[in-house]
Every structure is written in C-alpha cells, then in structure tokens.
C-alpha atoms as a PDB file:
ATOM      1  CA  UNK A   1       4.922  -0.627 -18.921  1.00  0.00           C
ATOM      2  CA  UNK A   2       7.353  -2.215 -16.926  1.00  0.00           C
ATOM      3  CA  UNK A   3       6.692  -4.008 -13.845  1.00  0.00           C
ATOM      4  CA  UNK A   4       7.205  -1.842 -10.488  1.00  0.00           C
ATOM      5  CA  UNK A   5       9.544  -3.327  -7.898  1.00  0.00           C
ATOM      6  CA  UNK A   6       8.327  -2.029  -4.240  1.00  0.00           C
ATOM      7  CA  UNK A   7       8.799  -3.132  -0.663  1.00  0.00           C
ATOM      8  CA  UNK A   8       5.983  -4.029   0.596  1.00  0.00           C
ATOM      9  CA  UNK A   9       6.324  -4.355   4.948  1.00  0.00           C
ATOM     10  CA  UNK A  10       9.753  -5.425   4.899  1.00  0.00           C
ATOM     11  CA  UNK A  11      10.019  -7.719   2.007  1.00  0.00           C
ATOM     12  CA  UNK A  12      10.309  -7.156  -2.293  1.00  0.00           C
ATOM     13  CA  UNK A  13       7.096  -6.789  -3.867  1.00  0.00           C
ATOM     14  CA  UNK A  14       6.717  -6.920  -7.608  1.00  0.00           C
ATOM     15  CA  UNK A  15       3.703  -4.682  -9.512  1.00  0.00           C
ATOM     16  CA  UNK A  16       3.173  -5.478 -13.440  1.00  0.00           C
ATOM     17  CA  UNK A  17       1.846  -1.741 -13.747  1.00  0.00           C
ATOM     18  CA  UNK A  18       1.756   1.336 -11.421  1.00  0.00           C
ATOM     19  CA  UNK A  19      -1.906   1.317  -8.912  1.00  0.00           C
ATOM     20  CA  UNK A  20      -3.705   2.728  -6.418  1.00  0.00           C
ATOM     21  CA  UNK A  21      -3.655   2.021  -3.121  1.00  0.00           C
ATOM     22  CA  UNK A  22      -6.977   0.608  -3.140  1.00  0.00           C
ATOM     23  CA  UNK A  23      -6.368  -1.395  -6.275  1.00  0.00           C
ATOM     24  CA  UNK A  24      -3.325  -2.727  -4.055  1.00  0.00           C
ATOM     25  CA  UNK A  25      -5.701  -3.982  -1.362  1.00  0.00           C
ATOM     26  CA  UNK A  26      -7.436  -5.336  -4.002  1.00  0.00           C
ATOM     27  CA  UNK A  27      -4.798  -7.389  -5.894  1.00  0.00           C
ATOM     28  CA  UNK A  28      -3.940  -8.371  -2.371  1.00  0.00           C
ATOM     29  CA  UNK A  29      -7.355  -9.471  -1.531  1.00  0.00           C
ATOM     30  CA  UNK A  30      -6.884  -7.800   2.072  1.00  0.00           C
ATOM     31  CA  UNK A  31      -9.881  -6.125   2.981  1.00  0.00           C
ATOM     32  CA  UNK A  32      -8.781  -2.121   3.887  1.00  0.00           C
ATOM     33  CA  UNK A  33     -11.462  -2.034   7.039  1.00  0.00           C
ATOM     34  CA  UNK A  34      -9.385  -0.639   9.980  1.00  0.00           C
ATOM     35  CA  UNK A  35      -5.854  -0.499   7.985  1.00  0.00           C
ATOM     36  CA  UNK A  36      -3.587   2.177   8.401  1.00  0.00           C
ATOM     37  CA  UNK A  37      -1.017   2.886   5.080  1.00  0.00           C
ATOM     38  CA  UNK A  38       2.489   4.554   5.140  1.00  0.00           C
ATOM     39  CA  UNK A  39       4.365   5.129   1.991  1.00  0.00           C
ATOM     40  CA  UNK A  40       8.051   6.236   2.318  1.00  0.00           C
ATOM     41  CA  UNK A  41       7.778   6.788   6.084  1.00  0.00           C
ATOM     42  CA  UNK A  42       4.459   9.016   5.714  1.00  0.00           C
ATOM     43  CA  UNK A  43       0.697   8.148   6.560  1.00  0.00           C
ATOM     44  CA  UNK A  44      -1.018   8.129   3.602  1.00  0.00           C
ATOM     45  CA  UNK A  45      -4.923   9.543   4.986  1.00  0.00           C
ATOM     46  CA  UNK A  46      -7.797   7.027   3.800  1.00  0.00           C
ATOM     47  CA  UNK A  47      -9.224   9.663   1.656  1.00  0.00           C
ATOM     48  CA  UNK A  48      -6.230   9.956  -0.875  1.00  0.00           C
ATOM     49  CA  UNK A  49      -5.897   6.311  -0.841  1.00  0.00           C
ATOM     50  CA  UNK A  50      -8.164   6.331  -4.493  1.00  0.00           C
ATOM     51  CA  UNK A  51      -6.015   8.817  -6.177  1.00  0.00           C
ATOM     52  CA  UNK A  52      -2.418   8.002  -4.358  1.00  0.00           C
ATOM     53  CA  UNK A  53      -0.293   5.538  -6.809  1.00  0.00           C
ATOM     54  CA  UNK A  54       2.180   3.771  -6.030  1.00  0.00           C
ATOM     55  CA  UNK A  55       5.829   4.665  -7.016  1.00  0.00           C
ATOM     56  CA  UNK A  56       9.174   2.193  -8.522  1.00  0.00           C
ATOM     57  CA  UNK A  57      10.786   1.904  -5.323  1.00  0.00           C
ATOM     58  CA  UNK A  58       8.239   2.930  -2.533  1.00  0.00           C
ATOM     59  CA  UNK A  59       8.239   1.203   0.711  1.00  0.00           C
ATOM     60  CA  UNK A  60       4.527   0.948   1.563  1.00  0.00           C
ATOM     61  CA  UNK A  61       3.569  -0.693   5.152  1.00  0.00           C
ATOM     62  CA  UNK A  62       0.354  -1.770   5.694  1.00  0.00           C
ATOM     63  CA  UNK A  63      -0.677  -2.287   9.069  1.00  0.00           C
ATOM     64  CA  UNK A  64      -3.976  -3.309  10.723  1.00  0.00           C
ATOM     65  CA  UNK A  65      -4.890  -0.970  13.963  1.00  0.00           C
ATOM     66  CA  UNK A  66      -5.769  -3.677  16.450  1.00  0.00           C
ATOM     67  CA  UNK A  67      -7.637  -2.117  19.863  1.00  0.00           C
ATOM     68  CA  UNK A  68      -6.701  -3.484  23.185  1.00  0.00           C
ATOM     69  CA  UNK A  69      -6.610  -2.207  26.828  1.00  0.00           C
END
C-alpha cells in the first residue's frame, strides 16, 4: 500500500499505511488523555476512535481540552 498523505492541524502529514486513530496517537507518541479529534470538520467521539481509520486526504486536528476559569 501506498503511503497516505493527510493534514494533520494545519500542516502535510505523511502515513506509510492507512490507521486508526489510536494507532495515530501512537505513532505520534502523544498520549490521547484529555484530547479531543476532528476529522474533516467533524468530532470524531472517543469511543469510535479504535475502529475510525484514517482516510488519503483527511484533515484530522487534534487538540488538547485545557480547563481554565
């Protein structure tokens, strides 16, 4: 397979095969503890994150929720 070209919050991201997005915390070695995901402008809920894979051409943002007052 191919390799999988993605954006990946804001910037080109390349994949050698397609993954979860757990595996991509993984190969990221970012811990997914209080991390919200959107692929293609949609919140992708925790509990899909296991079985969701990531698409040629998705724009995935990963963001960390950060509490304040």
């Amino acid at each position: 397979m191919s390799e999988l070209s993605i954006v990946l919050n804001g910037e080109p991201f390349e994949l050698s095969k397609q993954v979860s997005i757990v595996e991509l915390f993984e190969l990221l070695e970012l811990s997914s503890k209080f991390m919200a995901v959107e692929v293609n402008n949609e919140i992708i809920f925790r509990d899909s994150w296991e079985s969701f894979l990531i698409n040629q051409g998705d724009k995935i943002e990963l963001v960390r929720a950060i509490g304040g007052g």
